[in-house]
Protein backbone atom coordinates (compact mmCIF):
# COMPACT_ATOMS: atom_id res chain seq x y z
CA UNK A 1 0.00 0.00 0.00
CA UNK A 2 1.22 3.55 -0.84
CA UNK A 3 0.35 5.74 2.04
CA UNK A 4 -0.86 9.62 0.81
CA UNK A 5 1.58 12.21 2.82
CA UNK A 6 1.19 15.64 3.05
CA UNK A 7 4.73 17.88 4.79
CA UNK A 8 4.46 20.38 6.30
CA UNK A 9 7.91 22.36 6.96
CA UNK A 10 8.58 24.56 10.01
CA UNK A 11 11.31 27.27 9.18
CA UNK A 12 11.99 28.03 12.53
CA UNK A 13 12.84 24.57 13.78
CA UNK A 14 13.59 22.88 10.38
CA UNK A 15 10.73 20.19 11.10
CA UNK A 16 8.91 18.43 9.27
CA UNK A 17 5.86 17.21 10.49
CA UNK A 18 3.54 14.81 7.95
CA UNK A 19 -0.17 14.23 7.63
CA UNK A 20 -0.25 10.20 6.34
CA UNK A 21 -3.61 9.37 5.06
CA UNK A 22 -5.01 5.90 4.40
CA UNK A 23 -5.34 5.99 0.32
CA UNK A 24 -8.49 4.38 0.19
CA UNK A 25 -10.40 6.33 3.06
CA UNK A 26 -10.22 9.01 5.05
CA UNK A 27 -8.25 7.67 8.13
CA UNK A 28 -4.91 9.72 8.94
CA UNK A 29 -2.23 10.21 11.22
CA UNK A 30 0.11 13.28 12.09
CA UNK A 31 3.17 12.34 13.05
CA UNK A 32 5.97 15.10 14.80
CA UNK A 33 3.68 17.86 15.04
CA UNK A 34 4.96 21.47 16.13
CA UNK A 35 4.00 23.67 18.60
CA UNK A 36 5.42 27.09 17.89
CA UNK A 37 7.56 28.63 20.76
CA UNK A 38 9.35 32.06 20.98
CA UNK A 39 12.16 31.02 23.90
CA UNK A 40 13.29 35.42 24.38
CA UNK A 41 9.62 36.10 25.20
CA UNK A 42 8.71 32.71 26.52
CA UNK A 43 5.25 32.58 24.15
CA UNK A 44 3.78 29.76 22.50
CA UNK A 45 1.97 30.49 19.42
CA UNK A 46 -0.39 27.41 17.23
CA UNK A 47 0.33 28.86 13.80
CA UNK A 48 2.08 25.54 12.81
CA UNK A 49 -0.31 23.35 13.96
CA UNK A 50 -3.41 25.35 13.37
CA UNK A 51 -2.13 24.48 9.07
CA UNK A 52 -2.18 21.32 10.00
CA UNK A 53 -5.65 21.02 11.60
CA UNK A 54 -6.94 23.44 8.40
CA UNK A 55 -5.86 20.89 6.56
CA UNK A 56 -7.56 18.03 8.30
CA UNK A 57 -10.68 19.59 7.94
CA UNK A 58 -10.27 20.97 4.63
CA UNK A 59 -9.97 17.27 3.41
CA UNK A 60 -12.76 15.95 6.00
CA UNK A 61 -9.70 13.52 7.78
CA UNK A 62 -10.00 11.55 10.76
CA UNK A 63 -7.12 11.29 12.88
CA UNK A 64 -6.91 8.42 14.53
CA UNK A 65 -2.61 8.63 15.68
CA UNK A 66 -0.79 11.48 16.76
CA UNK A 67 2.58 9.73 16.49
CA UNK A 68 6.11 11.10 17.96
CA UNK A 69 9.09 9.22 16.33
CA UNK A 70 10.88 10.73 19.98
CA UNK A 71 11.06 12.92 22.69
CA UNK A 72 12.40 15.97 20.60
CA UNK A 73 14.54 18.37 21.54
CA UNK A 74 14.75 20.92 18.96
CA UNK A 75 10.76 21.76 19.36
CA UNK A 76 7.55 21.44 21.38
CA UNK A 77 5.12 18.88 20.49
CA UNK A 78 1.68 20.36 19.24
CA UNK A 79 0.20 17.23 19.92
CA UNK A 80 -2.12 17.81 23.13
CA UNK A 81 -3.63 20.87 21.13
CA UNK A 82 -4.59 18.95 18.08
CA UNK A 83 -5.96 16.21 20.26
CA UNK A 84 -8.49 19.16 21.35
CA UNK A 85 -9.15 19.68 18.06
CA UNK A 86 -9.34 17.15 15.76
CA UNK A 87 -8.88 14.05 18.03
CA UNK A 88 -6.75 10.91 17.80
CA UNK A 89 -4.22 8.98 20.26
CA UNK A 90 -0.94 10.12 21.19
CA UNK A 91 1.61 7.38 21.23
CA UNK A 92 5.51 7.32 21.45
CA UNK A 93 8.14 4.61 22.16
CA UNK A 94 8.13 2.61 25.71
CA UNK A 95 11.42 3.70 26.43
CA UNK A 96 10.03 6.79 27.05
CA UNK A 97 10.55 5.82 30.70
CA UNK A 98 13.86 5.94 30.35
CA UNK A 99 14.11 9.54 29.42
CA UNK A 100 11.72 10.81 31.64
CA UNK A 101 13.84 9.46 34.52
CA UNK A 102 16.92 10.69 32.87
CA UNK A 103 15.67 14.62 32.61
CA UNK A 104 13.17 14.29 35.42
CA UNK A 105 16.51 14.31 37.71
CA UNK A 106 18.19 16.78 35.05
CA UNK A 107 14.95 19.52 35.73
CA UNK A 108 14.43 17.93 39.73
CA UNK A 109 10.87 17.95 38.32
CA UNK A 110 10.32 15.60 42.04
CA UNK A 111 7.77 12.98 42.35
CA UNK A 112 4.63 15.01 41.28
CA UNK A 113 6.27 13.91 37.92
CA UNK A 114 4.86 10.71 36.54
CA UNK A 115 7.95 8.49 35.33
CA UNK A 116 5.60 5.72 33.80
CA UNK A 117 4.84 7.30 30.36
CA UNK A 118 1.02 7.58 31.40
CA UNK A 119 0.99 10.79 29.56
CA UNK A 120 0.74 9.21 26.63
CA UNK A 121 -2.29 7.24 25.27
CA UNK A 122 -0.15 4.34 24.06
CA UNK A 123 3.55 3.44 24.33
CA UNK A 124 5.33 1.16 21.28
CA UNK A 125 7.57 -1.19 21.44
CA UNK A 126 9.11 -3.31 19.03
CA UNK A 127 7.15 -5.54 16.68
CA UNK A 128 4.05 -3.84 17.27
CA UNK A 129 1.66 -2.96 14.78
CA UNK A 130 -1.31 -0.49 15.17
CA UNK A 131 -3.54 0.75 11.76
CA UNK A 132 -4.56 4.02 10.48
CA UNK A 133 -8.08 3.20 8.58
CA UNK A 134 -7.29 -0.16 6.52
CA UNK A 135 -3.43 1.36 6.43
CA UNK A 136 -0.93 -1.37 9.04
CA UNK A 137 1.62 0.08 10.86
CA UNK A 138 4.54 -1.57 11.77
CA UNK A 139 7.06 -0.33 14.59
CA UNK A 140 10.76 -0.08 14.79
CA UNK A 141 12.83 0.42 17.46
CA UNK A 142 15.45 2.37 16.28
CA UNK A 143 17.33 4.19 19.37
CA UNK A 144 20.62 5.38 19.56
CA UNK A 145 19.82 9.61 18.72
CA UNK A 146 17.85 9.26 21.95
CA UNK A 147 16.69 5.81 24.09
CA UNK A 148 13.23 6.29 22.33
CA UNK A 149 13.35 7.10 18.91
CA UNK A 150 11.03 4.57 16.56
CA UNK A 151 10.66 4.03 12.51
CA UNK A 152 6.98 3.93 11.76
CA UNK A 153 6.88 1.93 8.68
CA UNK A 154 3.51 2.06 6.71
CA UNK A 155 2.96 0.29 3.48
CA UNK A 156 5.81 1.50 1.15
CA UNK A 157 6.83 4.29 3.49
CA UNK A 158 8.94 4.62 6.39
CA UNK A 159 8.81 7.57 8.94
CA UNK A 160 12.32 8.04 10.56
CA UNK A 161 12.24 10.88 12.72
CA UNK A 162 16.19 12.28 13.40
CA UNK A 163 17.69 8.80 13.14
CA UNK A 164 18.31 9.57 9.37
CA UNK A 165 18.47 12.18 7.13
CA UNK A 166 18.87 13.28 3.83
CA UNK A 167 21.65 11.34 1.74
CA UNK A 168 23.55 14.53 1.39
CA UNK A 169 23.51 15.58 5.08
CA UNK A 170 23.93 12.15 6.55
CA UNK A 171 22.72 11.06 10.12
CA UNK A 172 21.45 12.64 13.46
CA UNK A 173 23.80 13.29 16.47
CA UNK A 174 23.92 10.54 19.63
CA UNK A 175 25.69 13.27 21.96
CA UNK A 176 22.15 13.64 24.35
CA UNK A 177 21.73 11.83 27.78
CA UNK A 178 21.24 7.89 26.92
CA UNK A 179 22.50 8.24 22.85
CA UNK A 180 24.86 6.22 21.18
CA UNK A 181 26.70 6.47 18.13
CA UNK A 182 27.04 2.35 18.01
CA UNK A 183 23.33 1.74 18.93
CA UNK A 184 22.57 4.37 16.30
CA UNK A 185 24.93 2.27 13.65
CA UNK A 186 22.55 -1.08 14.31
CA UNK A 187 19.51 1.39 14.35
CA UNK A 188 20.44 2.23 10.93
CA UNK A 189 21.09 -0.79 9.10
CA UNK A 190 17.25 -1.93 10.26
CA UNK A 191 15.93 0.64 8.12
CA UNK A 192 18.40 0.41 5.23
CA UNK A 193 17.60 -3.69 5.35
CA UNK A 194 13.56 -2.18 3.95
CA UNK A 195 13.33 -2.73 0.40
CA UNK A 196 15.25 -0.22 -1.66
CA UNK A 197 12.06 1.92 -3.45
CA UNK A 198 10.84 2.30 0.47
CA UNK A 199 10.02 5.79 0.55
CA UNK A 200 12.34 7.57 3.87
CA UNK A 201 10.87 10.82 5.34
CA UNK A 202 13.27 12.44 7.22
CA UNK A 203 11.98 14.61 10.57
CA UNK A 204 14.47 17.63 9.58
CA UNK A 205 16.69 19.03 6.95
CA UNK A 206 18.84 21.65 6.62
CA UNK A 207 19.77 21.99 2.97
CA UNK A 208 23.03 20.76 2.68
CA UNK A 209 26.09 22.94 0.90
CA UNK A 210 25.33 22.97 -2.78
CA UNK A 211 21.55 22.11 -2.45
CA UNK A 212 19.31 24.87 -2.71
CA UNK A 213 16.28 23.46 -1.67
CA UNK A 214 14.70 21.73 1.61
CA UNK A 215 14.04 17.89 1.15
CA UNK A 216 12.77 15.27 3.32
CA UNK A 217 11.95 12.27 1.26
CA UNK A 218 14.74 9.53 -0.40
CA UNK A 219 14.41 5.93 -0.90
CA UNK A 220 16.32 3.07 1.03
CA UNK A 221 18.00 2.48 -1.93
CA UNK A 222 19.12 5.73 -2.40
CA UNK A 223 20.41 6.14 1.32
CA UNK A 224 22.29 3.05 1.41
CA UNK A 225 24.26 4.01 -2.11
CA UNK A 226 24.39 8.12 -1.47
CA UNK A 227 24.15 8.71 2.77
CA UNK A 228 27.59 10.67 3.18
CA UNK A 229 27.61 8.96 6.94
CA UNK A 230 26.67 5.23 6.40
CA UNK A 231 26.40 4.61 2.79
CA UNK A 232 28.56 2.49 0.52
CA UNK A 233 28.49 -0.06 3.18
CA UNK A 234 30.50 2.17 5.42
CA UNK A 235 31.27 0.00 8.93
CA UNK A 236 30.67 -0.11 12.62
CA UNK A 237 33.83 1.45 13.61
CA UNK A 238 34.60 4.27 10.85
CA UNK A 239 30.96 5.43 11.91
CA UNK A 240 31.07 5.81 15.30
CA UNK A 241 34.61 7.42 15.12
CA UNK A 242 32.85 9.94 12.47
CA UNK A 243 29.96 10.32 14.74
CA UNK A 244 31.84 10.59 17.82
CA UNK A 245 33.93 13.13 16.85
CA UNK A 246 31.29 15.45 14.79
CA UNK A 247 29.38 15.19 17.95
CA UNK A 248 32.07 17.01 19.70
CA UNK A 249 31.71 20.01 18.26
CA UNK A 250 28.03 20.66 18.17
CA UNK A 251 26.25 23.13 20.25
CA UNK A 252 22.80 21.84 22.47
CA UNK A 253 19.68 22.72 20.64
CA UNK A 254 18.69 26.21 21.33
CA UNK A 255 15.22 25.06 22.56
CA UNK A 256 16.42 21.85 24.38
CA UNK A 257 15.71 23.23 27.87
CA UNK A 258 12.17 23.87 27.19
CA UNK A 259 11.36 21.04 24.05
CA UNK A 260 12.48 18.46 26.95
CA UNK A 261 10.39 19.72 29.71
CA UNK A 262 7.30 19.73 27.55
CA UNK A 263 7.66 16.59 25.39
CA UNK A 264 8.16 14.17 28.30
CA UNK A 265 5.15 15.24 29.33
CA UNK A 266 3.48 14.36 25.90
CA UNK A 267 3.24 18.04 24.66
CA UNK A 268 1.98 19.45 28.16
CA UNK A 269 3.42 22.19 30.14
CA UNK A 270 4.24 21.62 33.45
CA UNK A 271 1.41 21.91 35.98
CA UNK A 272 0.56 25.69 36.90
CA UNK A 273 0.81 27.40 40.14
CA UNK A 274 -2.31 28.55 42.27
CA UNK A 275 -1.95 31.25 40.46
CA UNK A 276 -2.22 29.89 37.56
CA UNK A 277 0.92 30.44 35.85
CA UNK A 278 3.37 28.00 34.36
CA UNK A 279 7.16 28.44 34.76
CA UNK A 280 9.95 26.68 32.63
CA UNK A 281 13.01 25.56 34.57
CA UNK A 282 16.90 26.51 33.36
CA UNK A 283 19.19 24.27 34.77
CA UNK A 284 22.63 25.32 34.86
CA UNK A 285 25.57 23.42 34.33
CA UNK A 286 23.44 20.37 33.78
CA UNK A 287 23.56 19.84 30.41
């Protein structure tokens, strides 16, 4: 089956978030949706996801999924406000768990904080399979950017999140709290073992030198020939050197502190105050 996707790019994050529709109904899912956040003024704005929704109604859609490939940390998650509006079931790797506890302790967020995953409607693991009208699903487990990424796979598509991305730009970084550059290497070769005409959507670009436009769908085929990182059968060891050192050099996320805070929480701000305001916490020196 050939799943019908609609992008949707976010300039100010480089996202991509995707609308996949069931070709023979009107079933859908959004996966990686954005919530629009100003971090100098401390705003959130729905201008992202409200072109999403329009388009959900435009075409009469039912969402049934609101998928996350991972806890991201380059932008909120707009998925709690689309729930609101259009429905569907918010679901994101088990190991979820894992990073909660991780950046619970990093933002001393205390026990009040919920280290189960139970703010999300369904947690994947593995093998699972879940369908979007007559459209399977099939999950991947493909950690090693974070402890939780996953590779939704549906019909001749496959939704990678940051594990992969364009040939020409290569693969994500494995430098955050529970990563790996090895794990990321076995990650990899799941997806590249897909047929080669399986259609890739990356979760981010950021036109590589000499490209002039922003892309976010390749093949299998074509990553395993072209990917400057682990194409042309490049091995275990030259990777994670690569990796390892590139990693090195890069600077955090400018919206890590608050992306984190909110996506571990399944797209929810942290619980007001009696007064009703929410606060944001900086830690320093932790990460």
């Amino acid at each position: 089956m050939t799943p019908d996707v609609k992008a949707f790019f976010d300039d100010a994050t480089n996202t991509i978030s995707f609308i996949v529709k069931d070709p023979e109904g009107s079933s859908c899912a959004i996966i990686d949706s954005v919530l629009d956040f100003d971090y100098s003024s401390g705003r959130t704005d729905t201008k992202s996801a409200d072109e999403v929704i329009a388009f959900v109604k435009d075409q009469a859609l039912t969402v049934e999924w609101l998928l996350e490939s991972h806890v991201h940390a380059d932008h909120l998650s707009a998925a709690p406000y689309i729930q609101e509006q259009v429905g569907g079931k918010i679901g994101i790797g088990k190991n979820i768990t894992m990073v909660q506890d991780t950046f619970g302790k990093v933002f001393n967020e205390g026990t009040e904080f919920q280290r189960d995953g139970s703010q999300f409607d369904r947690l994947f693991t593995e093998g699972d399979t879940l369908m979007i009208g007559q459209m399977r699903v099939d999950v991947l487990h493909t950690p090693g950017h974070t402890p939780a990424c996953l590779t939704y796979v549906i019909g001749d598509a496959a939704f990678v999140g940051d594990t992969l991305f364009m040939p020409d730009f290569g693969t994500a970084r494995c430098d955050f709290p529970g990563g790996s550059s090895e794990t990321l290497y076995n990650s990899i070769q799941k997806i590249l073992a897909l047929p080669d005409e399986t259609r890739i959507f990356v979760g981010h670009d950021y036109k590589a030198p000499g490209r002039d436009e922003y892309a976010w769908e390749t093949t299998v085929g074509e990553q395993r020939a072209r990917n400057i990182h682990v194409g042309e059968g490049r091995d275990k060891e030259t990777f994670v050197e690569m990796r390892d050192t590139r990693d090195a050099t890069l600077a955090m996320p400018k919206l890590i502190i608050p992306s984190l805070q909110v996506n571990m929480r399944a797209g929810q701000m942290p619980e007001a105050d009696e007064q009703g305001d929410v606060f944001l916490k900086v830690p320093v020196n932790k990460l």
